[in-house]
Protein backbone atom coordinates (compact mmCIF):
# COMPACT_ATOMS: atom_id res chain seq x y z
CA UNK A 1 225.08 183.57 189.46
CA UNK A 2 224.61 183.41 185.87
CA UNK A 3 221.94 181.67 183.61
CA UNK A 4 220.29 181.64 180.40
CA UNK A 5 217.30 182.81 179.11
CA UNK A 6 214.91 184.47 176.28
CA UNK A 7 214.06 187.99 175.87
CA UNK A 8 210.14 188.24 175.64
CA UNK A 9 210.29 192.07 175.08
CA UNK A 10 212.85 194.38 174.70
CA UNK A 11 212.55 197.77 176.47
CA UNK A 12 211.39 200.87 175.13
CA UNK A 13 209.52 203.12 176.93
CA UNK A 14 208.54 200.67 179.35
CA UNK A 15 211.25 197.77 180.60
CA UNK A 16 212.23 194.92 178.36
CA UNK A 17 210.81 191.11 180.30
CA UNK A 18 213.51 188.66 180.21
CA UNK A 19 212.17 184.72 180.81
CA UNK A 20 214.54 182.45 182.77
CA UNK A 21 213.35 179.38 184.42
CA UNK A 22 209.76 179.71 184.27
CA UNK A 23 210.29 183.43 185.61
CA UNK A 24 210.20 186.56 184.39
CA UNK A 25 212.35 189.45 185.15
CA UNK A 26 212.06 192.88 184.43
CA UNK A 27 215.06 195.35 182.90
CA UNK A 28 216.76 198.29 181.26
CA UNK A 29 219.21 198.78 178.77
CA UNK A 30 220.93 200.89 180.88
CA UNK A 31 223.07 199.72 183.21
CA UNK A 32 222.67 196.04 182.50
CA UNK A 33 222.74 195.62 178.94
CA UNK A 34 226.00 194.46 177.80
CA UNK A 35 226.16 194.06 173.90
CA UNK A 36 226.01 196.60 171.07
CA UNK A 37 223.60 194.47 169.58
CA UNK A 38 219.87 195.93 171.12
CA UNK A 39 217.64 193.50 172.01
CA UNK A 40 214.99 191.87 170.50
CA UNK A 41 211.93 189.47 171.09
CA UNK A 42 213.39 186.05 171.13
CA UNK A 43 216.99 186.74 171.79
CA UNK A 44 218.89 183.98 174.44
CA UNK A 45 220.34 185.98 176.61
CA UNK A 46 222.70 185.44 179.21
CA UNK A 47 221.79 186.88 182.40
CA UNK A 48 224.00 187.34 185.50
CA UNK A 49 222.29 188.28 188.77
CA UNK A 50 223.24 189.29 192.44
CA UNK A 51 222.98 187.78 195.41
CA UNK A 52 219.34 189.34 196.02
CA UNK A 53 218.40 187.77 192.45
CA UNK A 54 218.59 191.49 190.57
CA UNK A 55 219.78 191.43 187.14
CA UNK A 56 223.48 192.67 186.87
CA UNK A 57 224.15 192.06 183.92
CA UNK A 58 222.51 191.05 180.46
CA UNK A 59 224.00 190.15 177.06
CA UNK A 60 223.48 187.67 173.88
CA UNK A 61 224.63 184.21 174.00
CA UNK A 62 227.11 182.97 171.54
CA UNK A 63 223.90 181.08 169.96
CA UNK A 64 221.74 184.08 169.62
CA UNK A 65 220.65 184.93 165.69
CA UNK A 66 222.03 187.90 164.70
CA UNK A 67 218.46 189.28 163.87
CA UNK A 68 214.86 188.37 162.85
CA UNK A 69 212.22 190.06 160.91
CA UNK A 70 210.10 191.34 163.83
CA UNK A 71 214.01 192.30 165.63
CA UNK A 72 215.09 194.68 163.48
CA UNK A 73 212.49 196.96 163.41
CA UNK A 74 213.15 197.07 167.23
CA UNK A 75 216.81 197.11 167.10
CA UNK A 76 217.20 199.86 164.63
CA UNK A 77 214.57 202.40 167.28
CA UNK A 78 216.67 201.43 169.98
CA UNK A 79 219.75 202.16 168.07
CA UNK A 80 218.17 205.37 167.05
CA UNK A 81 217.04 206.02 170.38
CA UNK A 82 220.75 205.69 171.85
CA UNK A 83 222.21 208.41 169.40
CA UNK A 84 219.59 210.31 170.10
CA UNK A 85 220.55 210.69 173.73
CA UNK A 86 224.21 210.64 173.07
CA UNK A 87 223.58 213.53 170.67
CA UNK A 88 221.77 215.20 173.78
CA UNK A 89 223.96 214.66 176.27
CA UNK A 90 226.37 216.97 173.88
């Protein structure tokens, strides 16, 4: 089932809270984030979920801003924080 929602904080060391329908869920980049964009606070997201209502997957709608002021400060650590690991896993 798929809906829509807002990202009310994107993860980092602890997971990112996604708000859908008066709700909020709890996730990680990794394995649900779908988008090369990172997340960041405000983002409408599109959020798939399974049949037990777990997050599958997670990625921007078509209507999502590219970035804001507070966003790219968090974008560009997660960003960071991805070639970091990638450089790791080397």
């Amino acid at each position: 089932m798929k809906k829509r929602g807002k990202t009310l904080r994107p993860p980092s060391a602890s997971p990112g809270i996604v708000f859908i329908e008066g709700q909020q869920y709890r996730f990680l980049l990794d394995p649900v984030w779908k988008s090369e964009l990172p997340p960041f606070r405000g983002m409408s997201v599109e959020v798939t979920f399974d049949a037990d209502t777990r997050i599958t997957s997670l990625s921007p709608t078509n209507h999502a801003p590219i970035a804001e002021p507070h966003g790219l400060l968090s974008a560009a650590k997660l960003v960071g924080h991805k070639l970091l690991r990638m450089m790791a896993i080397k």
